[in-house]
C-alpha atoms as a PDB file:
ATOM      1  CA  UNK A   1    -133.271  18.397  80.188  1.00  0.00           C
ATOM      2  CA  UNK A   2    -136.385  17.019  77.998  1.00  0.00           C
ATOM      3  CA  UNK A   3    -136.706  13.579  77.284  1.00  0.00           C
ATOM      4  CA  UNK A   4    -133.161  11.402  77.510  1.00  0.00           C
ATOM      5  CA  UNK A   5    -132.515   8.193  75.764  1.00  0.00           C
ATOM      6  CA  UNK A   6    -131.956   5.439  77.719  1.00  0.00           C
ATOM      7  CA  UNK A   7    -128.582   3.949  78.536  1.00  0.00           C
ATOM      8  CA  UNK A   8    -127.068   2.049  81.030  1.00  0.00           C
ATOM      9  CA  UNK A   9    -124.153   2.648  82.863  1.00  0.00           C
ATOM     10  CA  UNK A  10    -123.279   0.351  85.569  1.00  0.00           C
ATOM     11  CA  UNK A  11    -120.187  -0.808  87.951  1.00  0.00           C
ATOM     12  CA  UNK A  12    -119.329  -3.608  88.825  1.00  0.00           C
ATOM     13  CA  UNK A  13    -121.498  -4.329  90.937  1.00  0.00           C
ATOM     14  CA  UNK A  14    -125.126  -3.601  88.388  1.00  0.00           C
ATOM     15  CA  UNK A  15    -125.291  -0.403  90.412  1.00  0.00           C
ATOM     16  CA  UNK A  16    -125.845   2.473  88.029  1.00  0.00           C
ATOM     17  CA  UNK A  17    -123.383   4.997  87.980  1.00  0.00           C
ATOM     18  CA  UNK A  18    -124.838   8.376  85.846  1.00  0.00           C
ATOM     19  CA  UNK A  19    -126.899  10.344  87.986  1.00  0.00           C
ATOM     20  CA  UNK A  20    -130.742  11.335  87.033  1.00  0.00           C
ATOM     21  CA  UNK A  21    -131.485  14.939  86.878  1.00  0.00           C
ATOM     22  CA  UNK A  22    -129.525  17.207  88.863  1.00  0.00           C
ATOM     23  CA  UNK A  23    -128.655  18.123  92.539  1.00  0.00           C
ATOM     24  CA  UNK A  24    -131.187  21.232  92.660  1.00  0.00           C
ATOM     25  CA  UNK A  25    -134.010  18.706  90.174  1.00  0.00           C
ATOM     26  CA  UNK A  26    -133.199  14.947  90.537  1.00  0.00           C
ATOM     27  CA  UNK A  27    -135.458  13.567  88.209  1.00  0.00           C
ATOM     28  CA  UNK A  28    -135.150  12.117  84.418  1.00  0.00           C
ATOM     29  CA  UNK A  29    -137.088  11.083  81.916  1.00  0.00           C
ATOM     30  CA  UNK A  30    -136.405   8.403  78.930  1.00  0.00           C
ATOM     31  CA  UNK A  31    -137.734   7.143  76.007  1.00  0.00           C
ATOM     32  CA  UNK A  32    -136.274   3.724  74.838  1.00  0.00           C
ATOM     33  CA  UNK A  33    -136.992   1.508  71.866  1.00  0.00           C
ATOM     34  CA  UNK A  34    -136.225  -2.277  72.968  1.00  0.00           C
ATOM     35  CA  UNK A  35    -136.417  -5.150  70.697  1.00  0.00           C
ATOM     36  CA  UNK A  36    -136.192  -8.928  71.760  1.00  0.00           C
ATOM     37  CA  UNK A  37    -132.311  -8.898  71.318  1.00  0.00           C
ATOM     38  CA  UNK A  38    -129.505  -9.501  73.832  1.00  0.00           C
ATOM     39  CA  UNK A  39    -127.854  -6.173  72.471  1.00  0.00           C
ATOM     40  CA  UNK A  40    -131.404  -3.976  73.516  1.00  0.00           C
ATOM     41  CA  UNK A  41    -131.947  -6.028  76.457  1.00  0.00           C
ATOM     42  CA  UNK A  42    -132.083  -3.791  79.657  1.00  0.00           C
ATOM     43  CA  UNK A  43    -129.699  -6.010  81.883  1.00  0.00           C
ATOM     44  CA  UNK A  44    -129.781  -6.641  85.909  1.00  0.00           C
ATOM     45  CA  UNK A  45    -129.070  -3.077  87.332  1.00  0.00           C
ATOM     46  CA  UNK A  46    -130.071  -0.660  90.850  1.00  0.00           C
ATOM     47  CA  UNK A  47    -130.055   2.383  91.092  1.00  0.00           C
ATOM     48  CA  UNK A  48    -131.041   4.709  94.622  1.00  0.00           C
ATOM     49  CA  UNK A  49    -133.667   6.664  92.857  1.00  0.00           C
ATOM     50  CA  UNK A  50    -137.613   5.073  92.159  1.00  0.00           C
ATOM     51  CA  UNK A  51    -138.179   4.504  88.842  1.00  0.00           C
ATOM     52  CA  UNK A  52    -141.601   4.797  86.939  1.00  0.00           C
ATOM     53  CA  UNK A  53    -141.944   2.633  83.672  1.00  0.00           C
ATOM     54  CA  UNK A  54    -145.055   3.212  81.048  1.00  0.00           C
ATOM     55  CA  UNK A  55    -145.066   0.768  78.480  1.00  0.00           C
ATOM     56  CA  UNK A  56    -146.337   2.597  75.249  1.00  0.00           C
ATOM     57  CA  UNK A  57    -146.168   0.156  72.990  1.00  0.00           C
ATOM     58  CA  UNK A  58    -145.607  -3.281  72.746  1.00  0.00           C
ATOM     59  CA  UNK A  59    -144.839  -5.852  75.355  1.00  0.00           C
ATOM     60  CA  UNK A  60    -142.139  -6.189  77.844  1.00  0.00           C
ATOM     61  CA  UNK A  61    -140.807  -8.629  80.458  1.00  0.00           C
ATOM     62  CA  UNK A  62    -139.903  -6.955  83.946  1.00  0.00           C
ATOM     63  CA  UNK A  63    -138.160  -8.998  86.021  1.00  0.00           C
ATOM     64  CA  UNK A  64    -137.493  -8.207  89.580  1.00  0.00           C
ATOM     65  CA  UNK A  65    -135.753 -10.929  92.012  1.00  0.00           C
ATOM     66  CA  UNK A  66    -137.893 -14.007  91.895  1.00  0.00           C
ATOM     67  CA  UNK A  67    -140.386 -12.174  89.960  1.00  0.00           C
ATOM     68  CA  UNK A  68    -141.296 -11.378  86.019  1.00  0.00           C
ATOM     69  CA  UNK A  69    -144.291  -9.647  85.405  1.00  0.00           C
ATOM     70  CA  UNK A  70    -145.762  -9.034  81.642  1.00  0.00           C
ATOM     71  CA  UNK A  71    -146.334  -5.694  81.116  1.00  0.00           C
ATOM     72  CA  UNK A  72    -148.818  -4.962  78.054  1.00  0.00           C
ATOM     73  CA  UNK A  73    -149.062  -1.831  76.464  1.00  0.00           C
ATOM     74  CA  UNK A  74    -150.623   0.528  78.630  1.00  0.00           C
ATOM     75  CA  UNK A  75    -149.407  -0.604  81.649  1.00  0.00           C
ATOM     76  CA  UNK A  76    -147.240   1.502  84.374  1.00  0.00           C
ATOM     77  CA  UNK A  77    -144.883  -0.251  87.005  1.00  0.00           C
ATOM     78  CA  UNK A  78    -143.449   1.762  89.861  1.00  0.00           C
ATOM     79  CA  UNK A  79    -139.865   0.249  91.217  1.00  0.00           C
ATOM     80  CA  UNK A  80    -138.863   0.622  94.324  1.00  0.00           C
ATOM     81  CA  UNK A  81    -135.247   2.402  95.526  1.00  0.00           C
ATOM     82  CA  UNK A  82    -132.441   0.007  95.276  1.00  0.00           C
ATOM     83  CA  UNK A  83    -134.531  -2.930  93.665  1.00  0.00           C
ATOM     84  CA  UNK A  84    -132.640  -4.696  91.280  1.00  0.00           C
ATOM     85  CA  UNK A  85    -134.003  -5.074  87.914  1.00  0.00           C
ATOM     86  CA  UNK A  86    -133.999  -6.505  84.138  1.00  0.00           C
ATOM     87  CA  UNK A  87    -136.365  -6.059  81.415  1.00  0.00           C
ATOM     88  CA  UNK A  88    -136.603  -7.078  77.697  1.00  0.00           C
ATOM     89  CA  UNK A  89    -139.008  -6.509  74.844  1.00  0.00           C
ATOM     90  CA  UNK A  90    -141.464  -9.321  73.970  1.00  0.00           C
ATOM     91  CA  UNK A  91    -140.914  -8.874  71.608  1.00  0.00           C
ATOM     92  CA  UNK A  92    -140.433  -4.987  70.511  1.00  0.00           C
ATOM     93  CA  UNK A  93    -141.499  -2.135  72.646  1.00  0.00           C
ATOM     94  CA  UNK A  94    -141.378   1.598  73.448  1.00  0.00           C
ATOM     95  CA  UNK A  95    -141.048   2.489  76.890  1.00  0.00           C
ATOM     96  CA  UNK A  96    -141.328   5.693  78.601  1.00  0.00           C
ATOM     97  CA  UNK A  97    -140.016   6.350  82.118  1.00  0.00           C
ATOM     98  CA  UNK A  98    -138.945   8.616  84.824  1.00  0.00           C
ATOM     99  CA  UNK A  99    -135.982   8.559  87.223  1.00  0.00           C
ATOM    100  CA  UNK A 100    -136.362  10.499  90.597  1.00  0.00           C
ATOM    101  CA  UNK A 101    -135.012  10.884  93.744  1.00  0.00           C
ATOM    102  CA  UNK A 102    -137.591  10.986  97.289  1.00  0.00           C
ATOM    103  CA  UNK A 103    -135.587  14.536  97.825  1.00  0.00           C
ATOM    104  CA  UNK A 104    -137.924  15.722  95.116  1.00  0.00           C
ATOM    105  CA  UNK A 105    -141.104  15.076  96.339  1.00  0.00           C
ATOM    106  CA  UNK A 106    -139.712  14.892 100.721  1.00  0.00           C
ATOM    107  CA  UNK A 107    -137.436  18.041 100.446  1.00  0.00           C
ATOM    108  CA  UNK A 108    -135.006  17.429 103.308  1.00  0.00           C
ATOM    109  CA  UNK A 109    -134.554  14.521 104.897  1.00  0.00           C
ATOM    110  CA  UNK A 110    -136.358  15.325 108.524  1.00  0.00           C
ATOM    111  CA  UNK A 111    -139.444  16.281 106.957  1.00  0.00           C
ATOM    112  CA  UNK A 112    -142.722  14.869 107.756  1.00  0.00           C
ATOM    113  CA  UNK A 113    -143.011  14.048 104.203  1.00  0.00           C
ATOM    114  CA  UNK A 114    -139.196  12.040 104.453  1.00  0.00           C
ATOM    115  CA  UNK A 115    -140.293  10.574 107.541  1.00  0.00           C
ATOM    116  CA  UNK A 116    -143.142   9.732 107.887  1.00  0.00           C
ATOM    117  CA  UNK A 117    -143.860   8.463 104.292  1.00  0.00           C
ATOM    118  CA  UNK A 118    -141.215   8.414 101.842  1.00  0.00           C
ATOM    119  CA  UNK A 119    -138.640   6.806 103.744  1.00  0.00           C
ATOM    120  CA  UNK A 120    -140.914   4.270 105.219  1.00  0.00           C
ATOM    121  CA  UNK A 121    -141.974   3.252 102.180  1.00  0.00           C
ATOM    122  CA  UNK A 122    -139.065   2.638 100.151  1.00  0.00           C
ATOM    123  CA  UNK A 123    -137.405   0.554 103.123  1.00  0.00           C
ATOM    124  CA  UNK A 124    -140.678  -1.773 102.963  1.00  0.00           C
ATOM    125  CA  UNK A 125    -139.249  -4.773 102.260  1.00  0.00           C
ATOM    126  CA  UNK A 126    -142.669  -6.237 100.552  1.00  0.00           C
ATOM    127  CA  UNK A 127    -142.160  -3.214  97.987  1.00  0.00           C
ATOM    128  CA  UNK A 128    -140.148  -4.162  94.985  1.00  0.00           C
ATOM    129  CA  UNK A 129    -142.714  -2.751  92.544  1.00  0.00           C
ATOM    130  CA  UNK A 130    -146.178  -2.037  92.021  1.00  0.00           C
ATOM    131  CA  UNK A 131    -148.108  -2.463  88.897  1.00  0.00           C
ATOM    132  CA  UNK A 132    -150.639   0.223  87.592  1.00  0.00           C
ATOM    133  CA  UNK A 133    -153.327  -2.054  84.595  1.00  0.00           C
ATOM    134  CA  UNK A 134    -153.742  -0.046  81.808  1.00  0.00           C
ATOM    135  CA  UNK A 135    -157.836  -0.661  82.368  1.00  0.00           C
ATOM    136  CA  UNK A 136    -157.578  -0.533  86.037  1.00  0.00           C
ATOM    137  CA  UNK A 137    -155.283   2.645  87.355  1.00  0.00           C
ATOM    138  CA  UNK A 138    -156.219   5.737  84.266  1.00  0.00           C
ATOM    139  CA  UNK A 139    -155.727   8.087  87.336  1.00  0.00           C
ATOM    140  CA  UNK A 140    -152.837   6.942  88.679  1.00  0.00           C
ATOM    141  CA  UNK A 141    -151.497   6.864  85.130  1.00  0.00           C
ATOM    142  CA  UNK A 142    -152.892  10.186  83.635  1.00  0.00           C
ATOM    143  CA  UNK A 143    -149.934  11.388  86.467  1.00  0.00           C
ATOM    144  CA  UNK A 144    -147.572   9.628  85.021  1.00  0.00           C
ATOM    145  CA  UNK A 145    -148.316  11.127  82.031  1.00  0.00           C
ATOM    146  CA  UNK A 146    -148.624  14.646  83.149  1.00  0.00           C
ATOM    147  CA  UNK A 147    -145.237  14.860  84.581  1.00  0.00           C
ATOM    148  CA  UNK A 148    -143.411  12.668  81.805  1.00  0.00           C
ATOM    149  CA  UNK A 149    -145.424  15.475  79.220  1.00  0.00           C
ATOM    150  CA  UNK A 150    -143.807  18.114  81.448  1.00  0.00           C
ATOM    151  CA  UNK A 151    -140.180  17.314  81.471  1.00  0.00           C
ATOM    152  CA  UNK A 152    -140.370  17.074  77.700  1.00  0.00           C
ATOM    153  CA  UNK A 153    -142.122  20.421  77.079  1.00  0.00           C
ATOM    154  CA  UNK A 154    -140.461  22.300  79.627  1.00  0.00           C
ATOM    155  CA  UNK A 155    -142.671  25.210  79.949  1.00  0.00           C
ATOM    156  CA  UNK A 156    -141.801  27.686  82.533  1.00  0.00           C
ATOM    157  CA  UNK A 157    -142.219  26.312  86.103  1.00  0.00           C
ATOM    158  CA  UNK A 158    -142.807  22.645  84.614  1.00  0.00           C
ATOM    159  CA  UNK A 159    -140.818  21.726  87.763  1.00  0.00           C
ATOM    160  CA  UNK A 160    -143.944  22.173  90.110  1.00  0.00           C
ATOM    161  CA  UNK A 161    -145.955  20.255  87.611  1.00  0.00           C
ATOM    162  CA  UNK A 162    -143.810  17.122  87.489  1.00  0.00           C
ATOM    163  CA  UNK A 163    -143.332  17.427  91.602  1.00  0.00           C
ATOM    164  CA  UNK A 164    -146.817  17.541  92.124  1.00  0.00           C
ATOM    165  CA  UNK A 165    -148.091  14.480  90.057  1.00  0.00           C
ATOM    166  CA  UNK A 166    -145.125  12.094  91.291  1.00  0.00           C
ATOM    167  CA  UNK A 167    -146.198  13.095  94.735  1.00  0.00           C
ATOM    168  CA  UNK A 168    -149.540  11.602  94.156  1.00  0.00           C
ATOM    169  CA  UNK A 169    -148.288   8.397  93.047  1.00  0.00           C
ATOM    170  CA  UNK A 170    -146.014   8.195  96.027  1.00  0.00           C
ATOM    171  CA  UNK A 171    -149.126   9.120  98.376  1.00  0.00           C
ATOM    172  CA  UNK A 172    -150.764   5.910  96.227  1.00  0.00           C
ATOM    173  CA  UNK A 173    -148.332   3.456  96.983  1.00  0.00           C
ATOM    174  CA  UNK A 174    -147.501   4.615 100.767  1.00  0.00           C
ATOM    175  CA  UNK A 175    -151.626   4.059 101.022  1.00  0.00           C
ATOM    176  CA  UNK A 176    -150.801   0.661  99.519  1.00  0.00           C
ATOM    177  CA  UNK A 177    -148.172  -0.485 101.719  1.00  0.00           C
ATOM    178  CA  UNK A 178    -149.743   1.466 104.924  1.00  0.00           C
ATOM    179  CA  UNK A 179    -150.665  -1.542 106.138  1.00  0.00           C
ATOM    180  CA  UNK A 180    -147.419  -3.217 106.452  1.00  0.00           C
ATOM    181  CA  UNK A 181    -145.507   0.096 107.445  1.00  0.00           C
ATOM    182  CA  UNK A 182    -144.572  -0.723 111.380  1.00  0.00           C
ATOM    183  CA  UNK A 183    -145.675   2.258 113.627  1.00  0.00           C
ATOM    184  CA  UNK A 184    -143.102   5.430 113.456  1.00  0.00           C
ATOM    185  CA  UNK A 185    -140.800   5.198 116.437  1.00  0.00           C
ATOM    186  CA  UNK A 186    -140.354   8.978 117.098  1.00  0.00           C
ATOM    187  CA  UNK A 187    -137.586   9.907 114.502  1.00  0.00           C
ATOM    188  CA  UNK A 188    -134.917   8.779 112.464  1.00  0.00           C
ATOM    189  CA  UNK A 189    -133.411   5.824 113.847  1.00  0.00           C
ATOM    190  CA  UNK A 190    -129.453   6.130 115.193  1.00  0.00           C
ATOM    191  CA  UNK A 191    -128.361   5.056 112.005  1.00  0.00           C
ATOM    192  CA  UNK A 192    -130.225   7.735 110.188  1.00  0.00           C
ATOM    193  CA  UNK A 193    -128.885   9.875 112.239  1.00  0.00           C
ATOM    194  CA  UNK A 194    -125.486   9.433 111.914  1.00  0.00           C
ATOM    195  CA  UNK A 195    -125.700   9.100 107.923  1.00  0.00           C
ATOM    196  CA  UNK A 196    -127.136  12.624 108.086  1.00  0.00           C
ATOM    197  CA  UNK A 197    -124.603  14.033 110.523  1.00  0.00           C
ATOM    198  CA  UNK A 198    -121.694  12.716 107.133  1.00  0.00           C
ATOM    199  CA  UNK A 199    -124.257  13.966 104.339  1.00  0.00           C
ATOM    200  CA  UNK A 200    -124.317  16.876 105.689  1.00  0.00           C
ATOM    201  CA  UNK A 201    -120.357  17.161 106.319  1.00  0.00           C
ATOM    202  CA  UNK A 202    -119.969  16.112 102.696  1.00  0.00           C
ATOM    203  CA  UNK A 203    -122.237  18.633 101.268  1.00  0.00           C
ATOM    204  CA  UNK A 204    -120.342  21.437 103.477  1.00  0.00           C
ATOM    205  CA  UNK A 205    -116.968  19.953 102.026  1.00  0.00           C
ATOM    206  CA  UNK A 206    -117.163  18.370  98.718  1.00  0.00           C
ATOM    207  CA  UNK A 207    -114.413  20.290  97.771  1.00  0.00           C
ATOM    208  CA  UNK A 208    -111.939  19.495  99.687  1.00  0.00           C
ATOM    209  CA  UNK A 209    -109.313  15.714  99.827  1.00  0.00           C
ATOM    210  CA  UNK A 210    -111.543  14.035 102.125  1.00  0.00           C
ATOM    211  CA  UNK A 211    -110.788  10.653 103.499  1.00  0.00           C
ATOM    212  CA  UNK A 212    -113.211   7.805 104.910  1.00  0.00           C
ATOM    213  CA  UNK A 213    -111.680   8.662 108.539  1.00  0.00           C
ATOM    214  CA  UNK A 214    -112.950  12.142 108.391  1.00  0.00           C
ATOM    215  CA  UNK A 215    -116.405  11.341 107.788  1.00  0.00           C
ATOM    216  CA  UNK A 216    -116.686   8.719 109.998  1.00  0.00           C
ATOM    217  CA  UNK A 217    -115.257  11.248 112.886  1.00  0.00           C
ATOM    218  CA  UNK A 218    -117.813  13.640 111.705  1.00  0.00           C
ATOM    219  CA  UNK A 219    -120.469  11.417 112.853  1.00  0.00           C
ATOM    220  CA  UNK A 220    -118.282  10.682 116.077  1.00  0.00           C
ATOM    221  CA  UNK A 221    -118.219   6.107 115.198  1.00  0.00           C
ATOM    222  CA  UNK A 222    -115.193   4.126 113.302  1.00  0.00           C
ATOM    223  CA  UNK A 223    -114.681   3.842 109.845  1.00  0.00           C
ATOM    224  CA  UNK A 224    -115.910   0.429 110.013  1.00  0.00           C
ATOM    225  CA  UNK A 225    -119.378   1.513 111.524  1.00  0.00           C
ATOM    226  CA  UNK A 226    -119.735   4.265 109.347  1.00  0.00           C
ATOM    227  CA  UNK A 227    -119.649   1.800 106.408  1.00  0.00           C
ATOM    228  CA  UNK A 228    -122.375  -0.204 107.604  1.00  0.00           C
ATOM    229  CA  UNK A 229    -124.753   2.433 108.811  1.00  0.00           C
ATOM    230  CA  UNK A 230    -123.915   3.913 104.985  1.00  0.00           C
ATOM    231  CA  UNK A 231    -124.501   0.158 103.579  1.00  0.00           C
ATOM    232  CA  UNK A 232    -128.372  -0.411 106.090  1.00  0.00           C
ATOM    233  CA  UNK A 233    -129.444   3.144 105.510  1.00  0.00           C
ATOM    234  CA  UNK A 234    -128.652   4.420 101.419  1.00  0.00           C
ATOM    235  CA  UNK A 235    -126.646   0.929 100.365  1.00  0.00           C
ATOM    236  CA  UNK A 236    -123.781   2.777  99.159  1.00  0.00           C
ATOM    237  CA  UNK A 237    -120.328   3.386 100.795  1.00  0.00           C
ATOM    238  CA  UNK A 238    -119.562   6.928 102.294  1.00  0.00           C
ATOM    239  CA  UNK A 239    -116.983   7.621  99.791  1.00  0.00           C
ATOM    240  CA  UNK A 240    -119.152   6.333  96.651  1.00  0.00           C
ATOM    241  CA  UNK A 241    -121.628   8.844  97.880  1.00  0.00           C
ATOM    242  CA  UNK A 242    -118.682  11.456  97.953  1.00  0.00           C
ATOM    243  CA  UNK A 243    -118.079  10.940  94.298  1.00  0.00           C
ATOM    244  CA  UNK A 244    -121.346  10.535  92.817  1.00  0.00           C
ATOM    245  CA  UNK A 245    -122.065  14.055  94.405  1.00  0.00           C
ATOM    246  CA  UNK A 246    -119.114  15.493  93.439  1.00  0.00           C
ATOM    247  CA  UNK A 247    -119.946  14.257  89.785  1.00  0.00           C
ATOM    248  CA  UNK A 248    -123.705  16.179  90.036  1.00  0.00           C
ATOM    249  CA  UNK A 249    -122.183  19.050  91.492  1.00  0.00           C
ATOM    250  CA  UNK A 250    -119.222  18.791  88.547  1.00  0.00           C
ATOM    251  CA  UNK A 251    -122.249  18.558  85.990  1.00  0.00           C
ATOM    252  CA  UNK A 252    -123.645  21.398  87.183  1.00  0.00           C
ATOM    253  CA  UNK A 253    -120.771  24.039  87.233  1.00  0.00           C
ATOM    254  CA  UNK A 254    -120.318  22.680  83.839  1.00  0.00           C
ATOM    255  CA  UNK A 255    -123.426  24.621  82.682  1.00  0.00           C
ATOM    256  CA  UNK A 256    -124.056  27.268  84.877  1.00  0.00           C
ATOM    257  CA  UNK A 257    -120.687  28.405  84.713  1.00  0.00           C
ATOM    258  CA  UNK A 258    -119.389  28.664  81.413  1.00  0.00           C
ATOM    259  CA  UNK A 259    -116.592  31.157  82.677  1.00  0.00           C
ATOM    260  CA  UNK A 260    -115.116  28.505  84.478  1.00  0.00           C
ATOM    261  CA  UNK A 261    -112.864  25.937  82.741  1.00  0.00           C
ATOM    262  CA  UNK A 262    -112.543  22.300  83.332  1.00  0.00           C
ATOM    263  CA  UNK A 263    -109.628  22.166  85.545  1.00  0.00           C
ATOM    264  CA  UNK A 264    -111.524  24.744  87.213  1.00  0.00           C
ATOM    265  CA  UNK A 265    -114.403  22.644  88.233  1.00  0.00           C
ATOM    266  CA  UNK A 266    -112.779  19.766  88.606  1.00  0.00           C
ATOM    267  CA  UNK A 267    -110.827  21.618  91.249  1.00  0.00           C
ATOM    268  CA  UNK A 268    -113.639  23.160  93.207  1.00  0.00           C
ATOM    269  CA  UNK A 269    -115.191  19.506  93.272  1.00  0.00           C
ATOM    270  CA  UNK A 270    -112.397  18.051  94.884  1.00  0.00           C
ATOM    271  CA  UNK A 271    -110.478  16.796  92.207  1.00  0.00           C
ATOM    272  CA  UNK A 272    -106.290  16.544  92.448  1.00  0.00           C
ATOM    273  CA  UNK A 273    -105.733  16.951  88.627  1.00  0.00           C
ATOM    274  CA  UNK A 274    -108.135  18.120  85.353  1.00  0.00           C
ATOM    275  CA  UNK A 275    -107.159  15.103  84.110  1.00  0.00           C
ATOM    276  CA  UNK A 276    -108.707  12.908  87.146  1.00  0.00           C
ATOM    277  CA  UNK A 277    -111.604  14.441  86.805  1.00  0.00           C
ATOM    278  CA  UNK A 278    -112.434  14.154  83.339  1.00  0.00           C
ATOM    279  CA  UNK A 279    -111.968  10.344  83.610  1.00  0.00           C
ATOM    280  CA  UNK A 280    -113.672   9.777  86.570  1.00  0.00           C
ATOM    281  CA  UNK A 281    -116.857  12.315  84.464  1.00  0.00           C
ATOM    282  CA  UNK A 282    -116.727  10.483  81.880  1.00  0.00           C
ATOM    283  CA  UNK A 283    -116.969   6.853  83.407  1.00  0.00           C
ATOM    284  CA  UNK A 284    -120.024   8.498  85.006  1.00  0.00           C
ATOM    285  CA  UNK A 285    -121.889  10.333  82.134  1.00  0.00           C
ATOM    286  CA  UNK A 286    -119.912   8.545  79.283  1.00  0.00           C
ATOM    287  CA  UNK A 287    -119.034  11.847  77.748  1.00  0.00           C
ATOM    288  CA  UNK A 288    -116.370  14.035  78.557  1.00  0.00           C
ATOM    289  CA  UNK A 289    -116.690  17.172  80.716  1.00  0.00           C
ATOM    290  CA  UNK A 290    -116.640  19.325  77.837  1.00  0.00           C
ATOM    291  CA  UNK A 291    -118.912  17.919  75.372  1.00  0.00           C
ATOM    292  CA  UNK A 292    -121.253  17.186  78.154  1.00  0.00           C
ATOM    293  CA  UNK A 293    -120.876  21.370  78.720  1.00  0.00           C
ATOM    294  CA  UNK A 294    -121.269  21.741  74.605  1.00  0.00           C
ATOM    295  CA  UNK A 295    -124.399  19.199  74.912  1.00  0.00           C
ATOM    296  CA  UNK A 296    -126.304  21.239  77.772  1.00  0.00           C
ATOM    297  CA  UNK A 297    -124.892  24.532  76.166  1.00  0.00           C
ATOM    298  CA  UNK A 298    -128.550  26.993  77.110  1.00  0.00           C
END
């Protein structure tokens, strides 16, 4: 894994299509140069995961709907789940930053950890981002630090290292945002509920030529119900969810089983033809399936 340059790969829509770390670690780290140039300009883009930014050096301009905050060097800024966002150098800087899913730090979904923190926070509509002050937040920052160091040393169980300081910056900014967190209500709400009733059918069938109407009957509503509770709840369809974790689970038969050939894994992820599934891996990691394979070769 280690530290990742930074580039963007987006849809049509700004939403970023490469997935961040894997399905069994979904978290990434970057390190990206930026210079006050419309060709090194981070453009308008969201993503599901938080994002953590340090700003090593320099100066950059974040901008967040209706929003641009300076950052100076030193600084840290926390952005929220599905926030979009733009930055650019002001006018060069280096930024580091990590990539993570809640899973990481909540574990499954009906945790207390998922539900009673995690998922209230990042559905707080006040929380776009936060802003750690160089001067101000050294704590808050040193953790920042600790797990970015982590991920690019990799020493054995690194993992738990990286888990445990991003959980204390999520405990920081639910503590933050208490305040404007309405009262738990007993549970994950009905759309929650259904969402998890599909995630879970996906998971157990990936593999297989699934169709919108099947996961929607797994969750016992209409197609046209199960979009919007998808759309409230993760703000992505049922069926982009289906192929972005296809994709992770694609990247990571690709290295763990080297015995297996492309057509191989493309097959076991639900894939018609090799040749589907290379184009569909590499509009996703911009690299095809086997020099992403040669790239992660252990």
């Amino acid at each position: 894994m280690a530290i990742q340059s930074c580039g963007l790969n987006l849809n049509k829509a700004r939403r970023e299509l490469q997935p961040h770390g894997s399905v069994p670690f979904p978290c990434a780290a970057y390190a990206t140069r930026c210079a006050d140039r419309p060709d090194q300009a981070i453009p308008w883009h969201d993503h599901e995961e938080l994002e953590i930014a340090y700003l090593k050096e320099g100066r950059m301009c974040l901008q967040l709907p209706g929003k641009t905050y300076l950052l100076e060097q030193g600084d840290c800024a926390v952005i929220n789940a599905n926030t979009l966002h733009a930055a650019t150098a002001a006018p060069q800087c280096l930024l580091h930053s990590i990539v993570f899913h809640i899973r990481l730090v909540a574990g499954d979904s009906e945790s207390v950890f998922s539900t009673q923190y995690l998922q209230p926070l990042i559905t707080q509509t006040s929380f776009q981002a936060y802003l750690f002050r160089g001067g101000k937040r050294q704590a808050e920052i040193a953790c920042f630090k600790a797990a970015f160091d982590a991920i690019a040393h990799e020493a054995p169980g690194f993992e738990f290292t990286v888990r445990e300081n991003l959980s204390k910056l999520c405990w920081f900014l639910y503590v933050q945002f208490a305040h404007e967190i309405p009262e738990a209500q007993g549970g994950e709400n009905q759309d929650q509920l259904r969402v998890r009733k599909v995630l879970d059918y996906i998971h157990a069938n990936f593999s297989q030529a699934l169709t919108l109407s099947q996961l929607a009957k797994a969750a016992d509503i209409g197609e046209r119900e199960c979009l919007r509770c998808f759309q409230r709840t993760i703000q992505l369809s049922p069926m982009q969810y289906l192929l972005k974790y296809r994709m992770m689970q694609g990247a990571q038969l690709l290295t763990q089983c080297p015995e297996k050939t492309v057509a191989q894994v493309g097959a076991a992820c639900g894939f018609d033809s090799p040749s589907h599934f290379s184009q569909t891996f590499k509009r996703f990691y911009r690299c095809t399936p086997r020099q992403y394979r040669s790239a992660n070769d252990a």
